[in-house]
N, C-alpha and C. Protein backbone atom coordinates (compact mmCIF):
# COMPACT_ATOMS: atom_id res chain seq x y z
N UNK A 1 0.86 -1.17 0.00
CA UNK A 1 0.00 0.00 0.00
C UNK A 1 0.91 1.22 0.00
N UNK A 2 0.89 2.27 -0.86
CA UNK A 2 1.33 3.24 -0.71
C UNK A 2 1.08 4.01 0.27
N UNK A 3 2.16 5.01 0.48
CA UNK A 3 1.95 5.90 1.76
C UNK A 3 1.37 6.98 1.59
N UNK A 4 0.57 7.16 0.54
CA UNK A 4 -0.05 8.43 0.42
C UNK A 4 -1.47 7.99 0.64
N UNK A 5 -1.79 6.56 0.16
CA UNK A 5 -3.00 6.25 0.40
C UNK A 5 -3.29 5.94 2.17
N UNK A 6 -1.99 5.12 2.33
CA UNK A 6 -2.09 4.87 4.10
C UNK A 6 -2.50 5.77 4.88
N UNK A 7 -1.75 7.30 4.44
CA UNK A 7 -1.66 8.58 5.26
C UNK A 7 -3.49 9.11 4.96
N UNK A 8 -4.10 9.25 3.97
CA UNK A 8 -5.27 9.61 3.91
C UNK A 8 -5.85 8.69 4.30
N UNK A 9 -5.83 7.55 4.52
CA UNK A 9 -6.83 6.71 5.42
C UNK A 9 -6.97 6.54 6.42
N UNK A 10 -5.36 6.76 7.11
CA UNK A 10 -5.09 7.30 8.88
C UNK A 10 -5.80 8.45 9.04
N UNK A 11 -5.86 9.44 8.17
CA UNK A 11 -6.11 10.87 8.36
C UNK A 11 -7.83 10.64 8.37
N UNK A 12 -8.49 9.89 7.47
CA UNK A 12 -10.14 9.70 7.45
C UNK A 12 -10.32 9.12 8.96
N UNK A 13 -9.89 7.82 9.52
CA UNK A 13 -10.39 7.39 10.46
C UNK A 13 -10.25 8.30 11.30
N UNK A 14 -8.74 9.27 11.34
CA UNK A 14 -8.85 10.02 13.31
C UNK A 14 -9.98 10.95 12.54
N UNK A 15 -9.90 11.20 11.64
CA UNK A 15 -11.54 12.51 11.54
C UNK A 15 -12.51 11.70 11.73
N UNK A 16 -13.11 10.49 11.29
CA UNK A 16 -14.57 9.96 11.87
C UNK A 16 -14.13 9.74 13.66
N UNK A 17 -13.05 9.52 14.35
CA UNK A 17 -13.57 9.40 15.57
C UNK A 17 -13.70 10.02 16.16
N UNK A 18 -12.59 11.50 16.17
CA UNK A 18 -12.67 12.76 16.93
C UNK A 18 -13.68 13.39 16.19
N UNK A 19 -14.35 13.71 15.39
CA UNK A 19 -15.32 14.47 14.98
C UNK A 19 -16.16 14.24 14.47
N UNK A 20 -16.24 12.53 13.67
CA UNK A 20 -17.85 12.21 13.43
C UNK A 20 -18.03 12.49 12.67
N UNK A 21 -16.58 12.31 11.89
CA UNK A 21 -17.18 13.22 10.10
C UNK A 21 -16.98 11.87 9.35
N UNK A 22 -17.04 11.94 7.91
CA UNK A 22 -17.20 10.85 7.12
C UNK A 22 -15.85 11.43 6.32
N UNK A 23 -15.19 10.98 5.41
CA UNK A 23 -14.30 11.14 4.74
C UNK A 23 -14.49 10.88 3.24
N UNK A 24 -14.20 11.84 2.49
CA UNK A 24 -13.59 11.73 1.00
C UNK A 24 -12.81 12.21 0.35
N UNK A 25 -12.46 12.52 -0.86
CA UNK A 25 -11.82 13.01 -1.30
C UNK A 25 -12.15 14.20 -1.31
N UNK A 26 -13.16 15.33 -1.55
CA UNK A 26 -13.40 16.09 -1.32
C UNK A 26 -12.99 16.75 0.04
N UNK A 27 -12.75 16.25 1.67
CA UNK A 27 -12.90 17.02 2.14
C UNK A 27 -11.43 16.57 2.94
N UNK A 28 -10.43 16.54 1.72
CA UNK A 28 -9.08 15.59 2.17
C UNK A 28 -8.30 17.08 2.67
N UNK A 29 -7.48 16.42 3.59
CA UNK A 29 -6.71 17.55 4.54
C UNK A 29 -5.22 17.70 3.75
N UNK A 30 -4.88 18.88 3.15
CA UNK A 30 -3.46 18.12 2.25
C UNK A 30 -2.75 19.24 3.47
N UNK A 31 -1.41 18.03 3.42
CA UNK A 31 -0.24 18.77 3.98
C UNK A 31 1.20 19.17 3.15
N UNK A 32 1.38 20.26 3.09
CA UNK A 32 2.42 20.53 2.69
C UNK A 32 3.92 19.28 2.48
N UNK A 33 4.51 19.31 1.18
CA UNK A 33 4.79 18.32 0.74
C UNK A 33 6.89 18.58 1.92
N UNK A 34 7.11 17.41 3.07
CA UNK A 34 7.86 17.69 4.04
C UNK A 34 9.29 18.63 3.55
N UNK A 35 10.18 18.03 2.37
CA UNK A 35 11.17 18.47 2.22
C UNK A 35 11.18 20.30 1.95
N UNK A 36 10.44 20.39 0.81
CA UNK A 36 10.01 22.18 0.47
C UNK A 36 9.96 22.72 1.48
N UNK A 37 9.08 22.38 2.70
CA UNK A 37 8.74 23.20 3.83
C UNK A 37 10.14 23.15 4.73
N UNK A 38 10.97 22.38 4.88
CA UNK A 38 12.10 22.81 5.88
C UNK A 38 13.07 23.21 5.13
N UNK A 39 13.10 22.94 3.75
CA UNK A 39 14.38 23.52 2.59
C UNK A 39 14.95 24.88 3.14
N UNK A 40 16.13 24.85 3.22
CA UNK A 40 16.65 26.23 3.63
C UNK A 40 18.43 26.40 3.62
N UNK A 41 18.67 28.05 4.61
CA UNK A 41 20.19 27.84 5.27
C UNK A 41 19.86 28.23 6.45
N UNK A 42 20.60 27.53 7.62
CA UNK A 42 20.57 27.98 8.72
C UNK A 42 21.65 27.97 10.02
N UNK A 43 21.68 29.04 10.42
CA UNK A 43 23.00 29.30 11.28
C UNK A 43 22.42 29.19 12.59
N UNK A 44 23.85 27.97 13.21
CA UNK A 44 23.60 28.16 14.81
C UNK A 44 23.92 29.67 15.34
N UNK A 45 23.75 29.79 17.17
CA UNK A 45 23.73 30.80 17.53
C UNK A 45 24.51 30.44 19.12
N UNK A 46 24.71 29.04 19.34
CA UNK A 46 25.22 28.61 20.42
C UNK A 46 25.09 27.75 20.09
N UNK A 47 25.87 26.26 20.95
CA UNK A 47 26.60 24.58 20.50
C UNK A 47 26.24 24.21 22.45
N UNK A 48 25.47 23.52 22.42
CA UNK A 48 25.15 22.73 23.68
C UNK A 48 26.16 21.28 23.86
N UNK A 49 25.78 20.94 22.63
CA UNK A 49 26.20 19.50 22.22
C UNK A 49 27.60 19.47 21.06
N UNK A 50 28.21 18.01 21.13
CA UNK A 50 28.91 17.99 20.12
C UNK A 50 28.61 18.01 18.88
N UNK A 51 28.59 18.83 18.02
CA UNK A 51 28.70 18.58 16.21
C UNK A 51 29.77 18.04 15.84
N UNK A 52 29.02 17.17 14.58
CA UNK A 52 30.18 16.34 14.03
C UNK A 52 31.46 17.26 13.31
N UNK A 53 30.87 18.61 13.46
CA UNK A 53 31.72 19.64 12.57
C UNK A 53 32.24 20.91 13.80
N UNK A 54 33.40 21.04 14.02
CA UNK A 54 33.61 22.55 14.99
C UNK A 54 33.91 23.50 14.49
N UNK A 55 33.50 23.85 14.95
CA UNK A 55 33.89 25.94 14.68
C UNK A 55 33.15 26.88 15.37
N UNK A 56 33.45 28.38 15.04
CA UNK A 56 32.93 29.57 15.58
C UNK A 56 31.09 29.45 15.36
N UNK A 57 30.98 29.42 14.18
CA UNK A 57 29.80 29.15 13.72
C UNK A 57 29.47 27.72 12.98
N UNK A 58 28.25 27.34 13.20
CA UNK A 58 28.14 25.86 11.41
C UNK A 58 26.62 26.51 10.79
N UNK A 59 26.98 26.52 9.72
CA UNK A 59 25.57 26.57 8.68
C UNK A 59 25.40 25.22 8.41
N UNK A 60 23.96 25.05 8.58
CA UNK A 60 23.74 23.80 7.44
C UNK A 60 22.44 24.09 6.88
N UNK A 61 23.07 23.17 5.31
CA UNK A 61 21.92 23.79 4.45
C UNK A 61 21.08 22.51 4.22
N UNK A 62 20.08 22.64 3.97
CA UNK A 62 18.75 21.54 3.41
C UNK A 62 18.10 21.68 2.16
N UNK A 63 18.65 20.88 1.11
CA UNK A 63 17.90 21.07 -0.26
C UNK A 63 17.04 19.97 -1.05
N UNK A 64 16.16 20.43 -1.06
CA UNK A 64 15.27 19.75 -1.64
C UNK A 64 15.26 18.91 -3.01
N UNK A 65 15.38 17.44 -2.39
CA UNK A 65 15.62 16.70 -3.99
C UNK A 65 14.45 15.98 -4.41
N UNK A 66 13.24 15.79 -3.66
CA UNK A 66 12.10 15.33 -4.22
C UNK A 66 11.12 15.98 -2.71
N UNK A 67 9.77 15.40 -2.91
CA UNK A 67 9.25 16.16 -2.37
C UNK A 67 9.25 15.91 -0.27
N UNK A 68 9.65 14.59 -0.31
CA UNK A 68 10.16 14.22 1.25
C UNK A 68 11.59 13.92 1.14
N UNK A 69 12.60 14.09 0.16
CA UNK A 69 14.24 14.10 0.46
C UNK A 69 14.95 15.15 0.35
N UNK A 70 15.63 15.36 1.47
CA UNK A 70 16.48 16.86 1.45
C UNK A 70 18.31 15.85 1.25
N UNK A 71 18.82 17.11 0.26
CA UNK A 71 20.74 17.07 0.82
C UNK A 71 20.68 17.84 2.11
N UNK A 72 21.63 17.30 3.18
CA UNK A 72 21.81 17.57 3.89
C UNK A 72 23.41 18.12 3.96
N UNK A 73 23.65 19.44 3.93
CA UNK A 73 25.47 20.21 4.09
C UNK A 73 25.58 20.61 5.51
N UNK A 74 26.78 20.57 6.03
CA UNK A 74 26.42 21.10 7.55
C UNK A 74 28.40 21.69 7.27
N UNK A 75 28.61 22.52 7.26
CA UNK A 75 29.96 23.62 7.43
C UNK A 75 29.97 24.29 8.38
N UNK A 76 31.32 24.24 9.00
CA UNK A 76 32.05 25.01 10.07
C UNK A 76 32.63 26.22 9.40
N UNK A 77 32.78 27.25 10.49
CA UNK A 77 33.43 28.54 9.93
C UNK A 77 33.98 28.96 11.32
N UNK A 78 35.48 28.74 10.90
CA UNK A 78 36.22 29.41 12.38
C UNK A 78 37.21 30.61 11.77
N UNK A 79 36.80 31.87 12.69
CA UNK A 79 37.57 33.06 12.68
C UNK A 79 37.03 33.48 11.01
N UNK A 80 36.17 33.46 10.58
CA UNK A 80 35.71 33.60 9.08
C UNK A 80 36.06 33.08 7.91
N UNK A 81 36.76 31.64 8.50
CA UNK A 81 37.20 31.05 6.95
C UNK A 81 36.21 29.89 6.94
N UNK A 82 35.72 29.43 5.86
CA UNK A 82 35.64 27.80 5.88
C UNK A 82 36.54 26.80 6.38
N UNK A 83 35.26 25.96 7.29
CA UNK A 83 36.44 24.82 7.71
C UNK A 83 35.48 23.69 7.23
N UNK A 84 35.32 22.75 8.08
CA UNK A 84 35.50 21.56 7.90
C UNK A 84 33.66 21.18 7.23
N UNK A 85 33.59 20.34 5.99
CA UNK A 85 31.85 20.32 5.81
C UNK A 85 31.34 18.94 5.56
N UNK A 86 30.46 18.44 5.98
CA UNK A 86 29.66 16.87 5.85
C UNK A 86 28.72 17.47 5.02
N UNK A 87 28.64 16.10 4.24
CA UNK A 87 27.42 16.23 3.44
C UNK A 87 26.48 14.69 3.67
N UNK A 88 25.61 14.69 3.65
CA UNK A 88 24.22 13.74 4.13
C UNK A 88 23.51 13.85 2.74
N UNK A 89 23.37 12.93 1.94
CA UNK A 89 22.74 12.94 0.62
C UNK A 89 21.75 12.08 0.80
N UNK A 90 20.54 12.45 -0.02
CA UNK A 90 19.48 11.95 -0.01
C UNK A 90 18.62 11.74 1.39
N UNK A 91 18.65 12.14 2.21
CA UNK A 91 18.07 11.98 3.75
C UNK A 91 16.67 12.12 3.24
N UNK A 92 15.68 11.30 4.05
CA UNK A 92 13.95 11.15 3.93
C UNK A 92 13.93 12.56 5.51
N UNK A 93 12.81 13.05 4.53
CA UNK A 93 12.25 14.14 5.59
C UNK A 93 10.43 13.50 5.81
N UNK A 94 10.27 13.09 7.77
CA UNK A 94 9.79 12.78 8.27
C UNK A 94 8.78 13.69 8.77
N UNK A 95 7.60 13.44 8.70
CA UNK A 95 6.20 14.30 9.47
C UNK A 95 6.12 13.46 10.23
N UNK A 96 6.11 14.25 11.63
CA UNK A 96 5.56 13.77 13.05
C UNK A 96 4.66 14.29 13.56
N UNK A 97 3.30 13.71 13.52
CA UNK A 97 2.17 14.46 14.23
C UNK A 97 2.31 13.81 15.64
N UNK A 98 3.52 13.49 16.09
CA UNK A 98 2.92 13.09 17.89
C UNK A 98 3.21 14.08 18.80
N UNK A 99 3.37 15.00 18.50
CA UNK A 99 3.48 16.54 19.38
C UNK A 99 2.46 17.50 19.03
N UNK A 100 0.83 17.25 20.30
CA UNK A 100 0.06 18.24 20.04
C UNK A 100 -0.48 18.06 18.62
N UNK A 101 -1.00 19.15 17.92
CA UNK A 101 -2.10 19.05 16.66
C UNK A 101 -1.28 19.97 15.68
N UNK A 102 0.25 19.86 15.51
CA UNK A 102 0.83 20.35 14.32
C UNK A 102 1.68 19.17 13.83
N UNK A 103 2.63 19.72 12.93
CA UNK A 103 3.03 19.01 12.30
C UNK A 103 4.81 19.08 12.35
N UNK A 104 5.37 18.45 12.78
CA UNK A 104 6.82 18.78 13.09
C UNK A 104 7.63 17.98 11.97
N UNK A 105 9.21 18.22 11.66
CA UNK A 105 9.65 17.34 10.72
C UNK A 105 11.06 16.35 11.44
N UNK A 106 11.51 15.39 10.89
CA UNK A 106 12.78 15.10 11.65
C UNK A 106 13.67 14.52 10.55
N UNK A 107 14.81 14.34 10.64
CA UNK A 107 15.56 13.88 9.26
C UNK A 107 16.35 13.06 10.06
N UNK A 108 16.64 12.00 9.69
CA UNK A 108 17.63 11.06 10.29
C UNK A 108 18.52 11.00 9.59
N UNK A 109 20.11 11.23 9.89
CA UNK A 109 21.02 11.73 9.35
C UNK A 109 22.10 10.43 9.00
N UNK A 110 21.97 9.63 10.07
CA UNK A 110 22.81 8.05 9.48
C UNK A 110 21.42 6.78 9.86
N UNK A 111 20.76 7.06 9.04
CA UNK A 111 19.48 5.84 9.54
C UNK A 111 20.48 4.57 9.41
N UNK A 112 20.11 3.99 10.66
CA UNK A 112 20.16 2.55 10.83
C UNK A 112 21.73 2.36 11.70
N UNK A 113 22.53 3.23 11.44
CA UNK A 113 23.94 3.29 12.39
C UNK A 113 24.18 4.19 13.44
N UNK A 114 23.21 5.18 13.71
CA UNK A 114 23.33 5.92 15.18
C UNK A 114 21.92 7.07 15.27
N UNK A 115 21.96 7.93 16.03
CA UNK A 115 20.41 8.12 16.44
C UNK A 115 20.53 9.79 16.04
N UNK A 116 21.81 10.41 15.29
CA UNK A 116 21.37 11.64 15.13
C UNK A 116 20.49 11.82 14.54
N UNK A 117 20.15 13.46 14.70
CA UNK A 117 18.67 13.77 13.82
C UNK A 117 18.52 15.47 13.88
N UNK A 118 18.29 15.79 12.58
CA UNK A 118 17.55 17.02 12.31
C UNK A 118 16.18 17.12 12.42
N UNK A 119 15.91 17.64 13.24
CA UNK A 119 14.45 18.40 13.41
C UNK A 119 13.68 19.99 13.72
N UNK A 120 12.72 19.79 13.13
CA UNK A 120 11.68 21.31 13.77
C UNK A 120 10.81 21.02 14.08
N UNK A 121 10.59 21.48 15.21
CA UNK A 121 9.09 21.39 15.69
C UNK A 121 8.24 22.88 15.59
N UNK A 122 6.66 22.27 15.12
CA UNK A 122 5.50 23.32 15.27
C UNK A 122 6.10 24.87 16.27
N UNK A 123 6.43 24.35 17.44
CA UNK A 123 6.34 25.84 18.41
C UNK A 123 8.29 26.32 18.07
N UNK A 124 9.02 25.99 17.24
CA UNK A 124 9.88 26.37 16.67
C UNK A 124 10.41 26.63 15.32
N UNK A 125 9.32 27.79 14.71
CA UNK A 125 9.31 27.57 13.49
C UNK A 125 10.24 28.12 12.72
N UNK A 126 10.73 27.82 11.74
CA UNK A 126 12.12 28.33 11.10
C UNK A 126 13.62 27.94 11.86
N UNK A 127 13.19 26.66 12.86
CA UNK A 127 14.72 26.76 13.85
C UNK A 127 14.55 25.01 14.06
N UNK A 128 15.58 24.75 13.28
CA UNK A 128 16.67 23.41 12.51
C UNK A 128 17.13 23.01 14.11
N UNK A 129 16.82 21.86 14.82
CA UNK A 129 17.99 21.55 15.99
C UNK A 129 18.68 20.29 15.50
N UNK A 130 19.55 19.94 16.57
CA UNK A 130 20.41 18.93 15.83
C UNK A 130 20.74 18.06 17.60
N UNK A 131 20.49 16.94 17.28
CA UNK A 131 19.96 16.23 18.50
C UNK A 131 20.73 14.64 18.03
N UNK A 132 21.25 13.90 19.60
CA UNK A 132 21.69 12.72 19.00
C UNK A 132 21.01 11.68 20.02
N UNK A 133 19.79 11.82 20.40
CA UNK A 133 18.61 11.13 21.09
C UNK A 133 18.22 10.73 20.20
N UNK A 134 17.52 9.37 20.79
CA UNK A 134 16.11 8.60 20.59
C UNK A 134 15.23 9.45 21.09
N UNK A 135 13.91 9.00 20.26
CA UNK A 135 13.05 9.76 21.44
C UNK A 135 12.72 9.43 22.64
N UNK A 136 12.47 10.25 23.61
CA UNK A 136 11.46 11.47 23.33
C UNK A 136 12.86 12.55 22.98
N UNK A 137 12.72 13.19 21.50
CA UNK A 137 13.20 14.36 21.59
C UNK A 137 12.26 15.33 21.79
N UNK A 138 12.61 16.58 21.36
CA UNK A 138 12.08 18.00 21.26
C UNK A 138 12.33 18.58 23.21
N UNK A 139 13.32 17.91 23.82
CA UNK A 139 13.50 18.53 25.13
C UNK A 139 15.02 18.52 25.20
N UNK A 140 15.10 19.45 26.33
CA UNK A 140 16.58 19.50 26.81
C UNK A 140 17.08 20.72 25.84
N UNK A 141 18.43 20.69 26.20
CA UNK A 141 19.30 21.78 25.64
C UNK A 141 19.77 20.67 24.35
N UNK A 142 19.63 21.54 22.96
CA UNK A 142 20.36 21.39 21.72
C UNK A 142 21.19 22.06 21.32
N UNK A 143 21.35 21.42 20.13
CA UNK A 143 22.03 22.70 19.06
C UNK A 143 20.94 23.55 18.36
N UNK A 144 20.91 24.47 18.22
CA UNK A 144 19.63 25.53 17.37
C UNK A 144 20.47 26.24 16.33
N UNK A 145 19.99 25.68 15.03
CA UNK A 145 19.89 26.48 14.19
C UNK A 145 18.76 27.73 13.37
N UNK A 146 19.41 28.66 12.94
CA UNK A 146 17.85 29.40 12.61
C UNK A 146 18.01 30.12 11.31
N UNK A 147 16.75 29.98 10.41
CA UNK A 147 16.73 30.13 8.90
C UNK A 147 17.37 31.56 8.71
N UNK A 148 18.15 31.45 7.75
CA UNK A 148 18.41 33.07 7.32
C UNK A 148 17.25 33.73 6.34
C-alpha cells in the first residue's frame, strides 16, 4: 500500500472518531509536501552539544531533492574562513504528528547506524535543531539552528 494512500486513510479514520465526520476526497486535509517546507540555510547561535563539525559558527543547508528528500550540508566557519563540511545525501524528511495538533519534521542523518537527527518542531518555526537522542526528543538543551 502506498503511503499516500495509508496517510489519507489514517487521516479519514482520526476525523470519523474525533469528529464524526465521514471522509472523501473532497474534504481531504493536504499537507504541505515535508522536504520544500524545511528547505533552507541555517545558522547556529550557540553549540550545547557535540557537532560532528567545529567551529565559531556551522551553517547547514537543506535542499530539496524530491518532495520528502532533502541534501543535507552542515559547514564550520572558524575566525571567518571555511572549515571543515559533511554532506548527508538523499536523507527522507519525516512528518511527526505526535506533538500536540501540528506538524513537526525530523531527518535522520545516518538511519540505521546511530540516532542523530535534524528536526523542527511546530512551536519552533524556522529553527533546525540537531539532536543525538532517541526519542522522546524536542527537550533539553540542543544545538539551534535558525533560517536566514
Amino acid at each position: 500500500m502506498n503511503r499516500t494512500l495509508l496517510t489519507f486513510r489514517s487521516l479519514c479514520l482520526l476525523l470519523m472518531l474525533t469528529a464524526g465526520l465521514s471522509c472523501s476526497r473532497e474534504n481531504l486535509l493536504t499537507l504541505p509536501a515535508p522536504a520544500p517546507a524545511i528547505a533552507g540555510t541555517y545558522v547556529n547561535r550557540h553549540s550545547y552539544s557535540t557537532l560532528p563539525v567545529q567551529g565559531d559558527s556551522v551553517t547547514v543547508t537543506l535542499v530539496s531533492v524530491a518532495n520528502d528528500t532533502v541534501d543535507v550540508t552542515m559547514q564550520a566557519t572558524s575566525q571567518g574562513k571555511p572549515g571543515t563540511i559533511l554532506r548527508y545525501g538523499k536523507r527522507a524528511v519525516v512528518q511527526d504528528f505526535s506533538v500536540g495538533s501540528c506538524v513537526s519534521y525530523v531527518v535522520p542523518l545516518n538511519p540505521g547506524r546511530d540516532s542523530t537527527i535534524l528536526y523542527m518542531t511546530c512551536s519552533d518555526y524556522n529553527v533546525l535543531r540537531y539532536d543525538t537522542k532517541q526519542r522522546p526528543y524536542f527537550t533539553g538543551l540542543t544545538d539551534r539552528f535558525f533560517k536566514r
